[in-house]
PDBML (XML) file of the C-alpha atoms, coordinates in Angstrom:
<?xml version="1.0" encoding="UTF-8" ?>
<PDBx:datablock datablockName="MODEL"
   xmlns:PDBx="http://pdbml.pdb.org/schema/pdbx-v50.xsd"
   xmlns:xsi="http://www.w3.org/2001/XMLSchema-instance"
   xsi:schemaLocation="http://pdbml.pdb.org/schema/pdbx-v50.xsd pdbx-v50.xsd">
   <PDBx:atom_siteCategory>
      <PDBx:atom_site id="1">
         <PDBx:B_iso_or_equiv>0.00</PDBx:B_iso_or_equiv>
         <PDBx:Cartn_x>43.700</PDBx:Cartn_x>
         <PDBx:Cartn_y>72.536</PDBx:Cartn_y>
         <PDBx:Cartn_z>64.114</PDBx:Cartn_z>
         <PDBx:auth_asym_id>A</PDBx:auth_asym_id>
         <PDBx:auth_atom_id>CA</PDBx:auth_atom_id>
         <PDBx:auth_comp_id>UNK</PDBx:auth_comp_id>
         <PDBx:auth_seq_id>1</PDBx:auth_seq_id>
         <PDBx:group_PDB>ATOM</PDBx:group_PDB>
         <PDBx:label_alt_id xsi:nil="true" />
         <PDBx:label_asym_id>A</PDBx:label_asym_id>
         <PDBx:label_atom_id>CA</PDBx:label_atom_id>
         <PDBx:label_comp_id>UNK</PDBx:label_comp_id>
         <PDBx:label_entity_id>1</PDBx:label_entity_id>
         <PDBx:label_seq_id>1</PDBx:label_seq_id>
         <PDBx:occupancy>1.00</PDBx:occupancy>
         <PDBx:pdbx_PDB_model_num>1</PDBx:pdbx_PDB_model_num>
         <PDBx:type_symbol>C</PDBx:type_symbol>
      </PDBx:atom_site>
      <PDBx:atom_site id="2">
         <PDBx:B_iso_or_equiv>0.00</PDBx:B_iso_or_equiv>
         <PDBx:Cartn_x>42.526</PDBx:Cartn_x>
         <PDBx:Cartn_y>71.842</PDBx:Cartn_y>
         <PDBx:Cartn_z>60.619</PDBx:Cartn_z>
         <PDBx:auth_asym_id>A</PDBx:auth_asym_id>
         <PDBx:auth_atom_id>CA</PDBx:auth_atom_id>
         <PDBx:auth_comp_id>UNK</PDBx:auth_comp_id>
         <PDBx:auth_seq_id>2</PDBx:auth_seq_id>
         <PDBx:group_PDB>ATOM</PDBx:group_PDB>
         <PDBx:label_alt_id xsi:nil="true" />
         <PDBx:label_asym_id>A</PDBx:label_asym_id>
         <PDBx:label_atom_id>CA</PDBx:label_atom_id>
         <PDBx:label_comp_id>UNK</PDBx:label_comp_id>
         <PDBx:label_entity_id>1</PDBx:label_entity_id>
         <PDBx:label_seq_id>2</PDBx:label_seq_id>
         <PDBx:occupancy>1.00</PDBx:occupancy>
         <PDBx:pdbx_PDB_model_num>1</PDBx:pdbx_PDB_model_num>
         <PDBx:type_symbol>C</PDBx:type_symbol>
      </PDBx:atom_site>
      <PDBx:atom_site id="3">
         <PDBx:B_iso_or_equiv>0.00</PDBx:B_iso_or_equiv>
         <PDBx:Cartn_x>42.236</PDBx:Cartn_x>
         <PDBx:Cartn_y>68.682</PDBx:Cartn_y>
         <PDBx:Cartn_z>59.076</PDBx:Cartn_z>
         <PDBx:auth_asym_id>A</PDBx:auth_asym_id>
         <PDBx:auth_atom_id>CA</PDBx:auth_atom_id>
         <PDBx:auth_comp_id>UNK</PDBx:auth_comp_id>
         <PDBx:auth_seq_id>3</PDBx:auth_seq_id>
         <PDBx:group_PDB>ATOM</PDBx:group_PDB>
         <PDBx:label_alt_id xsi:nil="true" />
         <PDBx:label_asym_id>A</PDBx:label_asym_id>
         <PDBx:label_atom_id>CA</PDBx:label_atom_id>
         <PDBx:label_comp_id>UNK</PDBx:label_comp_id>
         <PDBx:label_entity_id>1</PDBx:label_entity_id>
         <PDBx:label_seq_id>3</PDBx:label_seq_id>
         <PDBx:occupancy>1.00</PDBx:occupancy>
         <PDBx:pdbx_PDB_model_num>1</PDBx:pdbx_PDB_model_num>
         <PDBx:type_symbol>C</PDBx:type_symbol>
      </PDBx:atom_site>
      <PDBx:atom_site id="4">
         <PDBx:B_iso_or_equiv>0.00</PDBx:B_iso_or_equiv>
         <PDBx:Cartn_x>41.355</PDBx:Cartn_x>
         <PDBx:Cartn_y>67.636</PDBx:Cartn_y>
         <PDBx:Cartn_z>54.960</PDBx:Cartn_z>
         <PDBx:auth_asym_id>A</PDBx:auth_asym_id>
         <PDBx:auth_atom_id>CA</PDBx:auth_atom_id>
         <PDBx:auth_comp_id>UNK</PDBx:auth_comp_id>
         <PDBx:auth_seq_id>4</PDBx:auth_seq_id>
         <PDBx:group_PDB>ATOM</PDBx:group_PDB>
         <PDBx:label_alt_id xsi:nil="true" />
         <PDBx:label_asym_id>A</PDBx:label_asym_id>
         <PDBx:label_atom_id>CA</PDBx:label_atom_id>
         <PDBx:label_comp_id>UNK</PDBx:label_comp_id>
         <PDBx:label_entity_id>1</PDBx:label_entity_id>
         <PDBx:label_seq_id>4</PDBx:label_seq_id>
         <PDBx:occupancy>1.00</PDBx:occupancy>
         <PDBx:pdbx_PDB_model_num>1</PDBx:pdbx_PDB_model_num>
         <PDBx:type_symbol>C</PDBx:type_symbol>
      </PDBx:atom_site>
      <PDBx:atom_site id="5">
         <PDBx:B_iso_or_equiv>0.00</PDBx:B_iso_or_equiv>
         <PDBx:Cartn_x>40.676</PDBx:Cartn_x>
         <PDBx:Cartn_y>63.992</PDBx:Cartn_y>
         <PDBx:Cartn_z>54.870</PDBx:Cartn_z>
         <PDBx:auth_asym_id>A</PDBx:auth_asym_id>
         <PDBx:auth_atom_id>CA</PDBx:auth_atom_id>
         <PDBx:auth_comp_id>UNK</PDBx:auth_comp_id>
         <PDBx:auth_seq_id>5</PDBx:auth_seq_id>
         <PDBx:group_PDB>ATOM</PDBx:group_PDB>
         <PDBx:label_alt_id xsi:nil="true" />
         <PDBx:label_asym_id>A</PDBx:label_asym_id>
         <PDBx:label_atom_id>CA</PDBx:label_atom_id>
         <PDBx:label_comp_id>UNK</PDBx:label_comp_id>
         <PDBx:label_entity_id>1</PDBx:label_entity_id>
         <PDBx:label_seq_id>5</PDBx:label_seq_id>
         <PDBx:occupancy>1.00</PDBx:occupancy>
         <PDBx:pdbx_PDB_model_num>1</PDBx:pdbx_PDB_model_num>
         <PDBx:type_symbol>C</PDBx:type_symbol>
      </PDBx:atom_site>
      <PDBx:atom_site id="6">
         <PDBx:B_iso_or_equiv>0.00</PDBx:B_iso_or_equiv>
         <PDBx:Cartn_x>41.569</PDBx:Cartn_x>
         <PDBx:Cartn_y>62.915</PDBx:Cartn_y>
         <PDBx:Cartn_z>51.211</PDBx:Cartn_z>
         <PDBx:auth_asym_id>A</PDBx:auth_asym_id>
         <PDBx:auth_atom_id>CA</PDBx:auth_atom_id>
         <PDBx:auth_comp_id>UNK</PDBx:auth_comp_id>
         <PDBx:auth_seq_id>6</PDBx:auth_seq_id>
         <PDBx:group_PDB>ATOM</PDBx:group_PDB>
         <PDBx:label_alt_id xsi:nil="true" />
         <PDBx:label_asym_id>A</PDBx:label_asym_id>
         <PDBx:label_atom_id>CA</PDBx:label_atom_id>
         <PDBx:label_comp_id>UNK</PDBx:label_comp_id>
         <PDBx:label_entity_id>1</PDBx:label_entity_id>
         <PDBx:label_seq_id>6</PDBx:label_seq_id>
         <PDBx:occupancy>1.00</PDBx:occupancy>
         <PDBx:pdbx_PDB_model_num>1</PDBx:pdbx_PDB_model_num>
         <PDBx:type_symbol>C</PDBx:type_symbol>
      </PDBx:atom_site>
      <PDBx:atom_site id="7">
         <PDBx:B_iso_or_equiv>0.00</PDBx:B_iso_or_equiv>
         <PDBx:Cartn_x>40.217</PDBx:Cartn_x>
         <PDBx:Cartn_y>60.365</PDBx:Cartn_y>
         <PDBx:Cartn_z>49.812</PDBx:Cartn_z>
         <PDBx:auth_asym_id>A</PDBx:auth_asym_id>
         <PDBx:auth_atom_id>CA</PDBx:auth_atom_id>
         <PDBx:auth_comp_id>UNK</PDBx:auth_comp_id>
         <PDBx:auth_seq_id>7</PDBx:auth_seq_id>
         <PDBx:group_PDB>ATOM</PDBx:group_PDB>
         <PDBx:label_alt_id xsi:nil="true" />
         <PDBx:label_asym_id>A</PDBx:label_asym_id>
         <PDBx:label_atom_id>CA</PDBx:label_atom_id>
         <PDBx:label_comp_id>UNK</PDBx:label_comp_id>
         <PDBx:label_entity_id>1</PDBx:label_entity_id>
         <PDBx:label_seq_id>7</PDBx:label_seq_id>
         <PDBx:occupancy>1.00</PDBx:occupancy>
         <PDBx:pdbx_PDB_model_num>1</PDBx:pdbx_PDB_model_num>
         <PDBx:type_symbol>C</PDBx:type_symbol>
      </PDBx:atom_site>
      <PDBx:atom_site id="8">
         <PDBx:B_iso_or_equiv>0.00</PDBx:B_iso_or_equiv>
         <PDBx:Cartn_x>40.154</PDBx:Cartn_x>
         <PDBx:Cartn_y>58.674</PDBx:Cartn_y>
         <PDBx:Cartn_z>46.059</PDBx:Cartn_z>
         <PDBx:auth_asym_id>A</PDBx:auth_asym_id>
         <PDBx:auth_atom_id>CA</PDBx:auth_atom_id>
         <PDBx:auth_comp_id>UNK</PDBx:auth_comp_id>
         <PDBx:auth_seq_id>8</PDBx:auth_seq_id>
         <PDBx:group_PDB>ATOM</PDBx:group_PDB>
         <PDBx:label_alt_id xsi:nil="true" />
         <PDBx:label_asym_id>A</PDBx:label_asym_id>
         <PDBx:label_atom_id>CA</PDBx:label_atom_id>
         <PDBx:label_comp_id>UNK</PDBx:label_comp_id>
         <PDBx:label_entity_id>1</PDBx:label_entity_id>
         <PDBx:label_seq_id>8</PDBx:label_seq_id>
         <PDBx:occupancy>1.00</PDBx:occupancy>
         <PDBx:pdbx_PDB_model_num>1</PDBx:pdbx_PDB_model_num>
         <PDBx:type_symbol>C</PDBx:type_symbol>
      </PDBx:atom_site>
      <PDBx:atom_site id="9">
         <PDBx:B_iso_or_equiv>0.00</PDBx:B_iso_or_equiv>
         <PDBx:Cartn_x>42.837</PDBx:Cartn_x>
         <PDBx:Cartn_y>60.793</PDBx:Cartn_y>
         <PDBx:Cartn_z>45.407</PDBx:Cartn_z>
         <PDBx:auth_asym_id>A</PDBx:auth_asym_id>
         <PDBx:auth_atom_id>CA</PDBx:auth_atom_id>
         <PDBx:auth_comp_id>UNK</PDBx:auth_comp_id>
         <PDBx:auth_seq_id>9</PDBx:auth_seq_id>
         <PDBx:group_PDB>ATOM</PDBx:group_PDB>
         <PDBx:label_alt_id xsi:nil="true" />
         <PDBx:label_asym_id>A</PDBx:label_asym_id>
         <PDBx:label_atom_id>CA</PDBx:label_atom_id>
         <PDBx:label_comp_id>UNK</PDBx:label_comp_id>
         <PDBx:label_entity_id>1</PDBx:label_entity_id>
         <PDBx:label_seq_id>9</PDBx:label_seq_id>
         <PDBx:occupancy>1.00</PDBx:occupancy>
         <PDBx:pdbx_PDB_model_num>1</PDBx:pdbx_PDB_model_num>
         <PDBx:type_symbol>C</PDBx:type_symbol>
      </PDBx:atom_site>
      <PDBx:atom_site id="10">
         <PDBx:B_iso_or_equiv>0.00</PDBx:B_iso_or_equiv>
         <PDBx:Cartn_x>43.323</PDBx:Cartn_x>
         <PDBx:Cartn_y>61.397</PDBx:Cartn_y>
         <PDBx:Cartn_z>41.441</PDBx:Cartn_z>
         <PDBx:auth_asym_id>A</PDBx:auth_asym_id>
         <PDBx:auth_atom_id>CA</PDBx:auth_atom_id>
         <PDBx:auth_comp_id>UNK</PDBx:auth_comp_id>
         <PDBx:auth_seq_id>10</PDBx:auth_seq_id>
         <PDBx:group_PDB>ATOM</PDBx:group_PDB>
         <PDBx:label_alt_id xsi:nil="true" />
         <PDBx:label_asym_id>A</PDBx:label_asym_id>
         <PDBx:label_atom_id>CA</PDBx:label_atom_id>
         <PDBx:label_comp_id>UNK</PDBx:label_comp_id>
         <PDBx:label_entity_id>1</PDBx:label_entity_id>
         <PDBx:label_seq_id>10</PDBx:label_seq_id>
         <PDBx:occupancy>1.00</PDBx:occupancy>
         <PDBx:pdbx_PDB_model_num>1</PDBx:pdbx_PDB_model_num>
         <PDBx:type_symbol>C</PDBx:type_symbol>
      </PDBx:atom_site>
      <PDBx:atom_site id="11">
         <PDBx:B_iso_or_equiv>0.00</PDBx:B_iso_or_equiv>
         <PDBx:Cartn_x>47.172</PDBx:Cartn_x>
         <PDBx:Cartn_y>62.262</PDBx:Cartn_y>
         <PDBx:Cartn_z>40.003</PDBx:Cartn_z>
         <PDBx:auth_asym_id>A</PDBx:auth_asym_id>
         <PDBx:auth_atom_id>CA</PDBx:auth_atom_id>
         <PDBx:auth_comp_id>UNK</PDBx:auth_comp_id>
         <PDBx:auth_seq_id>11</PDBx:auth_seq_id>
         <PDBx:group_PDB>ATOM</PDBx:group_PDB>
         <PDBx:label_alt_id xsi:nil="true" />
         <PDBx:label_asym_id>A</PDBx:label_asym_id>
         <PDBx:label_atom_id>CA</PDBx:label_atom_id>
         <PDBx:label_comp_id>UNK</PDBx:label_comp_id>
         <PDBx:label_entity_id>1</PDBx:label_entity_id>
         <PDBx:label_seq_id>11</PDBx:label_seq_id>
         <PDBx:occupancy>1.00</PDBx:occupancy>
         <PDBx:pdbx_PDB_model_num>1</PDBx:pdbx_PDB_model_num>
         <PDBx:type_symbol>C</PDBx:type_symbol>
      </PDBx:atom_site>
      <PDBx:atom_site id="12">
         <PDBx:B_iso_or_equiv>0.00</PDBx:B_iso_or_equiv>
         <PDBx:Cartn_x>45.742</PDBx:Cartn_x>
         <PDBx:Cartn_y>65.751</PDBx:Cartn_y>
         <PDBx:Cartn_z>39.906</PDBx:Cartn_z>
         <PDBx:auth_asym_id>A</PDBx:auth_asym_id>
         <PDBx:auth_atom_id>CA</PDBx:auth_atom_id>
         <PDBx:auth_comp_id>UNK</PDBx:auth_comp_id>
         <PDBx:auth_seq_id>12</PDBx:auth_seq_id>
         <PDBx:group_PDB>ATOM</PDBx:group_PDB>
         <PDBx:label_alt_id xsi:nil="true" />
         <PDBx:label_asym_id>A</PDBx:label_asym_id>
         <PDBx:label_atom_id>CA</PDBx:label_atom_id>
         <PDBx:label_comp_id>UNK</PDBx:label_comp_id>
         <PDBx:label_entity_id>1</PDBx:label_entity_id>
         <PDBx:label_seq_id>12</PDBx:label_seq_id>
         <PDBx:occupancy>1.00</PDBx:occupancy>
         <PDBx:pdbx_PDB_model_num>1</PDBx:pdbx_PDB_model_num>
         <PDBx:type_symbol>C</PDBx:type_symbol>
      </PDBx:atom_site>
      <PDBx:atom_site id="13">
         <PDBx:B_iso_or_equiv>0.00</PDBx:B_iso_or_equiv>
         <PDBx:Cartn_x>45.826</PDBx:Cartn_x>
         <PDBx:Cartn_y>66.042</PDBx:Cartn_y>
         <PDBx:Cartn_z>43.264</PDBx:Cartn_z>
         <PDBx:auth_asym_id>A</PDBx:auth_asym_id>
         <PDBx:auth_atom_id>CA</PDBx:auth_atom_id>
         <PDBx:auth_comp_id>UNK</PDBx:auth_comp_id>
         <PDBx:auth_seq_id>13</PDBx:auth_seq_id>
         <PDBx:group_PDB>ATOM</PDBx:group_PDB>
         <PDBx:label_alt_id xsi:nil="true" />
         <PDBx:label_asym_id>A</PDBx:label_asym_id>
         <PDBx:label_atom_id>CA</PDBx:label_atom_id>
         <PDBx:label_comp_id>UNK</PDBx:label_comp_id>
         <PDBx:label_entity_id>1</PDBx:label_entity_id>
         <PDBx:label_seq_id>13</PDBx:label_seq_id>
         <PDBx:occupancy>1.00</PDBx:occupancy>
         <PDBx:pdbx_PDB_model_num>1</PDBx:pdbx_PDB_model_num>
         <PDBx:type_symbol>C</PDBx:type_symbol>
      </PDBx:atom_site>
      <PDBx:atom_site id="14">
         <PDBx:B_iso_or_equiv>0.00</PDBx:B_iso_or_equiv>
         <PDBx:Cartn_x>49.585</PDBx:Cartn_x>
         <PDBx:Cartn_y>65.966</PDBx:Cartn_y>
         <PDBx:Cartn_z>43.381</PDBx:Cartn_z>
         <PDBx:auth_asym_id>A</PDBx:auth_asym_id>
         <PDBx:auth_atom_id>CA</PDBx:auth_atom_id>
         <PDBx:auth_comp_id>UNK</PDBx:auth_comp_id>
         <PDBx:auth_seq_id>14</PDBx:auth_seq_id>
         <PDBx:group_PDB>ATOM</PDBx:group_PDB>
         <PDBx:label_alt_id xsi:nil="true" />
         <PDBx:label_asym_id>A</PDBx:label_asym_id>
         <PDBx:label_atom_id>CA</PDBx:label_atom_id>
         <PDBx:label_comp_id>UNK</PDBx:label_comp_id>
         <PDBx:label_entity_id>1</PDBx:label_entity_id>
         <PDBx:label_seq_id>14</PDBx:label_seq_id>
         <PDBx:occupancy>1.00</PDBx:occupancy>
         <PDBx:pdbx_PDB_model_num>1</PDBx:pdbx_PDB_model_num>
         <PDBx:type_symbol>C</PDBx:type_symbol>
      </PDBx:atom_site>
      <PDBx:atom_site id="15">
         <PDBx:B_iso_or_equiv>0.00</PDBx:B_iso_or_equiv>
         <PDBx:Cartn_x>50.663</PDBx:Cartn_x>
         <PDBx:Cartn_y>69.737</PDBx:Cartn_y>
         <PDBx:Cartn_z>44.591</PDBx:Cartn_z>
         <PDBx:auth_asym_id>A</PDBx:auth_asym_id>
         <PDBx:auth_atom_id>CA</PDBx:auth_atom_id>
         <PDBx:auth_comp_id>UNK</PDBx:auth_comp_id>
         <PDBx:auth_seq_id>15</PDBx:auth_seq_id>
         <PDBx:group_PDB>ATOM</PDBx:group_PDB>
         <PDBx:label_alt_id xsi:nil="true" />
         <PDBx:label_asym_id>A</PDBx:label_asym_id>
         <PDBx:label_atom_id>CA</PDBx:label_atom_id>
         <PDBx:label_comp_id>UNK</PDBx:label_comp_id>
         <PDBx:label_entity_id>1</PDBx:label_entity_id>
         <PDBx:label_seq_id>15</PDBx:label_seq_id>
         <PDBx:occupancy>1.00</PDBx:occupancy>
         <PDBx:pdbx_PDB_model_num>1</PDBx:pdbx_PDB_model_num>
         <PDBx:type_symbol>C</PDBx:type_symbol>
      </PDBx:atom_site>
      <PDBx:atom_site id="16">
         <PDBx:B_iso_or_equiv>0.00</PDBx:B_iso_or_equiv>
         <PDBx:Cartn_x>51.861</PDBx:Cartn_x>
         <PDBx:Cartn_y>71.008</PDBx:Cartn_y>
         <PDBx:Cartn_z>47.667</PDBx:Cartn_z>
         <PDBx:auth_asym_id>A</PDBx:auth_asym_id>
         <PDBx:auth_atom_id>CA</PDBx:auth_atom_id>
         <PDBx:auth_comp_id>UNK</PDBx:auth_comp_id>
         <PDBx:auth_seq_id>16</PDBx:auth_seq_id>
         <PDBx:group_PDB>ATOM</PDBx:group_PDB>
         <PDBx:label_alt_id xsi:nil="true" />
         <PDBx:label_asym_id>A</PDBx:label_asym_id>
         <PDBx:label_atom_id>CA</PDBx:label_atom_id>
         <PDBx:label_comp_id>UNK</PDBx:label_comp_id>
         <PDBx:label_entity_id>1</PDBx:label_entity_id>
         <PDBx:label_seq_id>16</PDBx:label_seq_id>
         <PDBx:occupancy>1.00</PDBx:occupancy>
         <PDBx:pdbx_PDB_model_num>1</PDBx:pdbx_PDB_model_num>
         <PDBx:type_symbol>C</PDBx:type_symbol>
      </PDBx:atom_site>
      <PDBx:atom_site id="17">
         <PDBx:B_iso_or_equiv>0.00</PDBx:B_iso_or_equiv>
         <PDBx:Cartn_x>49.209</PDBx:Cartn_x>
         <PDBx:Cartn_y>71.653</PDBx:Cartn_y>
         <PDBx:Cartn_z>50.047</PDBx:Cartn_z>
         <PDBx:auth_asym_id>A</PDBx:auth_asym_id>
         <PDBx:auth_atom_id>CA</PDBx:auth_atom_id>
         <PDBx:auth_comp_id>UNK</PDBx:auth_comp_id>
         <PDBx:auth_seq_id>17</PDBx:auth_seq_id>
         <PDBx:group_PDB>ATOM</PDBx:group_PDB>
         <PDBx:label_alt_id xsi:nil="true" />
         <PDBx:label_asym_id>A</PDBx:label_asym_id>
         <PDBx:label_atom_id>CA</PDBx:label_atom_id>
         <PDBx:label_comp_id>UNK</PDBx:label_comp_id>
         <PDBx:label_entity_id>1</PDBx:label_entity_id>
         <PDBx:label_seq_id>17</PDBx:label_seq_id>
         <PDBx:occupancy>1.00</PDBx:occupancy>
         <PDBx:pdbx_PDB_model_num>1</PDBx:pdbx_PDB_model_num>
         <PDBx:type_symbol>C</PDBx:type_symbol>
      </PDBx:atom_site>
      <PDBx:atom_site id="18">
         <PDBx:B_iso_or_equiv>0.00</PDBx:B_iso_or_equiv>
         <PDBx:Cartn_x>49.225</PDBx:Cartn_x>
         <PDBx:Cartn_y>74.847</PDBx:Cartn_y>
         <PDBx:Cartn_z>52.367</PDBx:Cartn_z>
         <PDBx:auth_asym_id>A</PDBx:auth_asym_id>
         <PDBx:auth_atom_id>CA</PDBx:auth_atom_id>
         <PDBx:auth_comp_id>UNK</PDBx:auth_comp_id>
         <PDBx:auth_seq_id>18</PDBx:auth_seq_id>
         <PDBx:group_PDB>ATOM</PDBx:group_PDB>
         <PDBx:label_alt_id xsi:nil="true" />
         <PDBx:label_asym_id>A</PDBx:label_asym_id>
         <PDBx:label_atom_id>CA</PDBx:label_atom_id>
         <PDBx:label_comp_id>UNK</PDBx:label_comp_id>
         <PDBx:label_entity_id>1</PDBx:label_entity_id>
         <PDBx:label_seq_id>18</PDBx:label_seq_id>
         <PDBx:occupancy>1.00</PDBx:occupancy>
         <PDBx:pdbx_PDB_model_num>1</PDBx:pdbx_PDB_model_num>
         <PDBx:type_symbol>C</PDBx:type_symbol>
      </PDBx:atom_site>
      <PDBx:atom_site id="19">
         <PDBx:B_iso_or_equiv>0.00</PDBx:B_iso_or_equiv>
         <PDBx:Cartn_x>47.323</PDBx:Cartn_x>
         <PDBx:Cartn_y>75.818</PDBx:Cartn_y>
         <PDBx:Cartn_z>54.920</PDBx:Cartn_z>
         <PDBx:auth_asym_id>A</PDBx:auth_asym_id>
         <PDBx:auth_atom_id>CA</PDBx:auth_atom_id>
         <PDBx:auth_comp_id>UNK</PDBx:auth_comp_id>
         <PDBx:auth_seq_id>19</PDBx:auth_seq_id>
         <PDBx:group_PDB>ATOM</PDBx:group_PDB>
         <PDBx:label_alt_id xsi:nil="true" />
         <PDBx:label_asym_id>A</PDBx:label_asym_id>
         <PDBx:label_atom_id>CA</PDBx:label_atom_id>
         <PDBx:label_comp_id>UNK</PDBx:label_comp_id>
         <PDBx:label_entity_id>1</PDBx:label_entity_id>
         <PDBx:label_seq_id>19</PDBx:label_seq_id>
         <PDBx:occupancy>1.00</PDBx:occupancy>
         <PDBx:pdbx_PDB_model_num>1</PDBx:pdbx_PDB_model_num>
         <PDBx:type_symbol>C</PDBx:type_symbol>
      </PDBx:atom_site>
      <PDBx:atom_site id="20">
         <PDBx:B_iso_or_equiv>0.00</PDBx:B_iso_or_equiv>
         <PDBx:Cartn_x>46.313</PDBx:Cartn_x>
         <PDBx:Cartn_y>79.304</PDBx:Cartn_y>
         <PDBx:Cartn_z>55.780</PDBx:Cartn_z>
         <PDBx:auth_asym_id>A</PDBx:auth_asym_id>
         <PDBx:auth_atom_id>CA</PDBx:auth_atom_id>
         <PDBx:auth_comp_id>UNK</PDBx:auth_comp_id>
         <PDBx:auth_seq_id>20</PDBx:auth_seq_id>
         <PDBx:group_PDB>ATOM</PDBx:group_PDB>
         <PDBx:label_alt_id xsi:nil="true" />
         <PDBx:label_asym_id>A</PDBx:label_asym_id>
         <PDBx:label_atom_id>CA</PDBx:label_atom_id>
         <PDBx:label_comp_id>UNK</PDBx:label_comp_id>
         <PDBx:label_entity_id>1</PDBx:label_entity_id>
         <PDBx:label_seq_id>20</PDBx:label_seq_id>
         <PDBx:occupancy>1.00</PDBx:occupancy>
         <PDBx:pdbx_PDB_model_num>1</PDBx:pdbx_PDB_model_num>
         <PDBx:type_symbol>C</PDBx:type_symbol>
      </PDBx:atom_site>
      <PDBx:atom_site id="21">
         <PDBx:B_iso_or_equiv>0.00</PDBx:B_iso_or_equiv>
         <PDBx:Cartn_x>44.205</PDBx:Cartn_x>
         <PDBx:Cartn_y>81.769</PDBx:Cartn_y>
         <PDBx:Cartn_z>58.271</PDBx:Cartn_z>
         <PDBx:auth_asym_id>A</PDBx:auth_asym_id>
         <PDBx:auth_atom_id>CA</PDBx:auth_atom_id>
         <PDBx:auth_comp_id>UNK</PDBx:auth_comp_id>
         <PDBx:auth_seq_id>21</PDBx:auth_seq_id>
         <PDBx:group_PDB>ATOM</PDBx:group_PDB>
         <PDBx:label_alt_id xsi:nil="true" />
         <PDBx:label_asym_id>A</PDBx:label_asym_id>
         <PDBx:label_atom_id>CA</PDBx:label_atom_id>
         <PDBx:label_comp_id>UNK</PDBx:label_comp_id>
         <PDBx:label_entity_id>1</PDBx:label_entity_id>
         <PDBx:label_seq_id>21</PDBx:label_seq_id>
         <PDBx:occupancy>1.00</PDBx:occupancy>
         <PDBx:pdbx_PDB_model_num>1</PDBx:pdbx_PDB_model_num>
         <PDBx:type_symbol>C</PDBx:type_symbol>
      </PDBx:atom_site>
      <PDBx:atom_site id="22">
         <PDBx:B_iso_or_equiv>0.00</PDBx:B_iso_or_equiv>
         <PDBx:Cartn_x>42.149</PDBx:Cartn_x>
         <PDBx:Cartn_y>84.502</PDBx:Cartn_y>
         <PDBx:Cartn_z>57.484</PDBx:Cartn_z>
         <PDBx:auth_asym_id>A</PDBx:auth_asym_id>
         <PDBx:auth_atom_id>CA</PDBx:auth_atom_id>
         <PDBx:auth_comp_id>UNK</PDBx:auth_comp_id>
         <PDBx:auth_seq_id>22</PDBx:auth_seq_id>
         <PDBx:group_PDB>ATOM</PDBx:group_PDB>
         <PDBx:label_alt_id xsi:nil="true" />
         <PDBx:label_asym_id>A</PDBx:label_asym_id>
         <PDBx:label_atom_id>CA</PDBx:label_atom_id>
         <PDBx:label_comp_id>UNK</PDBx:label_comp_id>
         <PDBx:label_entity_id>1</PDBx:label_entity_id>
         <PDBx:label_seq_id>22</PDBx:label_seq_id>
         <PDBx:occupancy>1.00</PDBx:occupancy>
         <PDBx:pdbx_PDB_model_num>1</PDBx:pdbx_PDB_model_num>
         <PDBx:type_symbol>C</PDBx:type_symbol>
      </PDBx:atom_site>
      <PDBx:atom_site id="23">
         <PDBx:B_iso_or_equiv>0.00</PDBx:B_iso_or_equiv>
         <PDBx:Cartn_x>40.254</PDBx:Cartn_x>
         <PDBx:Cartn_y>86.576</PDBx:Cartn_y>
         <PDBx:Cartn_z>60.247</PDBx:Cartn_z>
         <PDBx:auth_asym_id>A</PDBx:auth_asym_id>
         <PDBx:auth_atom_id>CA</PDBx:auth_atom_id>
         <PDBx:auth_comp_id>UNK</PDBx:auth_comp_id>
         <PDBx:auth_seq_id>23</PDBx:auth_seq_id>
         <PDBx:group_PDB>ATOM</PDBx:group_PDB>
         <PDBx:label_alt_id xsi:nil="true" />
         <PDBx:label_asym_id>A</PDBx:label_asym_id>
         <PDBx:label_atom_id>CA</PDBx:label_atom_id>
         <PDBx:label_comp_id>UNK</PDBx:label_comp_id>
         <PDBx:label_entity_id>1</PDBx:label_entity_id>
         <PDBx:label_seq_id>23</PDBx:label_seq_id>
         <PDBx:occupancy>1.00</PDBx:occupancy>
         <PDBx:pdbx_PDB_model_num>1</PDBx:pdbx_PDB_model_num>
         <PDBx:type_symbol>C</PDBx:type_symbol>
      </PDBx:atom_site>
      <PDBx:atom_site id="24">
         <PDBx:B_iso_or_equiv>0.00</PDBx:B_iso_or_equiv>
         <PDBx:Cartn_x>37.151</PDBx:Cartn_x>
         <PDBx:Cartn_y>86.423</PDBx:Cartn_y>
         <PDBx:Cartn_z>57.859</PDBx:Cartn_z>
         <PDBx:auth_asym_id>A</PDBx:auth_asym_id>
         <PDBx:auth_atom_id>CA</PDBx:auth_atom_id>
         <PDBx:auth_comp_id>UNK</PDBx:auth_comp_id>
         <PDBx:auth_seq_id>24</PDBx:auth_seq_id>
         <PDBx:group_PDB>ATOM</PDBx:group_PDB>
         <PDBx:label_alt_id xsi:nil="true" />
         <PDBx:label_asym_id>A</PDBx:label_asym_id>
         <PDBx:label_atom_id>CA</PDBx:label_atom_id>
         <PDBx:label_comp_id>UNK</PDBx:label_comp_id>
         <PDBx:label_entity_id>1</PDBx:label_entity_id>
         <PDBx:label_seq_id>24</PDBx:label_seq_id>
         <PDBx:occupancy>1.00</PDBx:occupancy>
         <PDBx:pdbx_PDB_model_num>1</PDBx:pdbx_PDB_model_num>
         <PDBx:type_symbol>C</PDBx:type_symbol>
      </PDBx:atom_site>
   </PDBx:atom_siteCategory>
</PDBx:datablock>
């Protein structure tokens, strides 16, 4: 499990937010 803790979060943040996995 991954986690991003977000904080003072700006109107440029708005997006939609993927996660991913990479071997490397």
């Amino acid at each position: 499990t991954t986690r991003l803790l977000m904080n003072s979060l700006e109107p440029e943040d708005t997006a939609t937010y993927y996660c991913a996995v990479r071997d490397f």
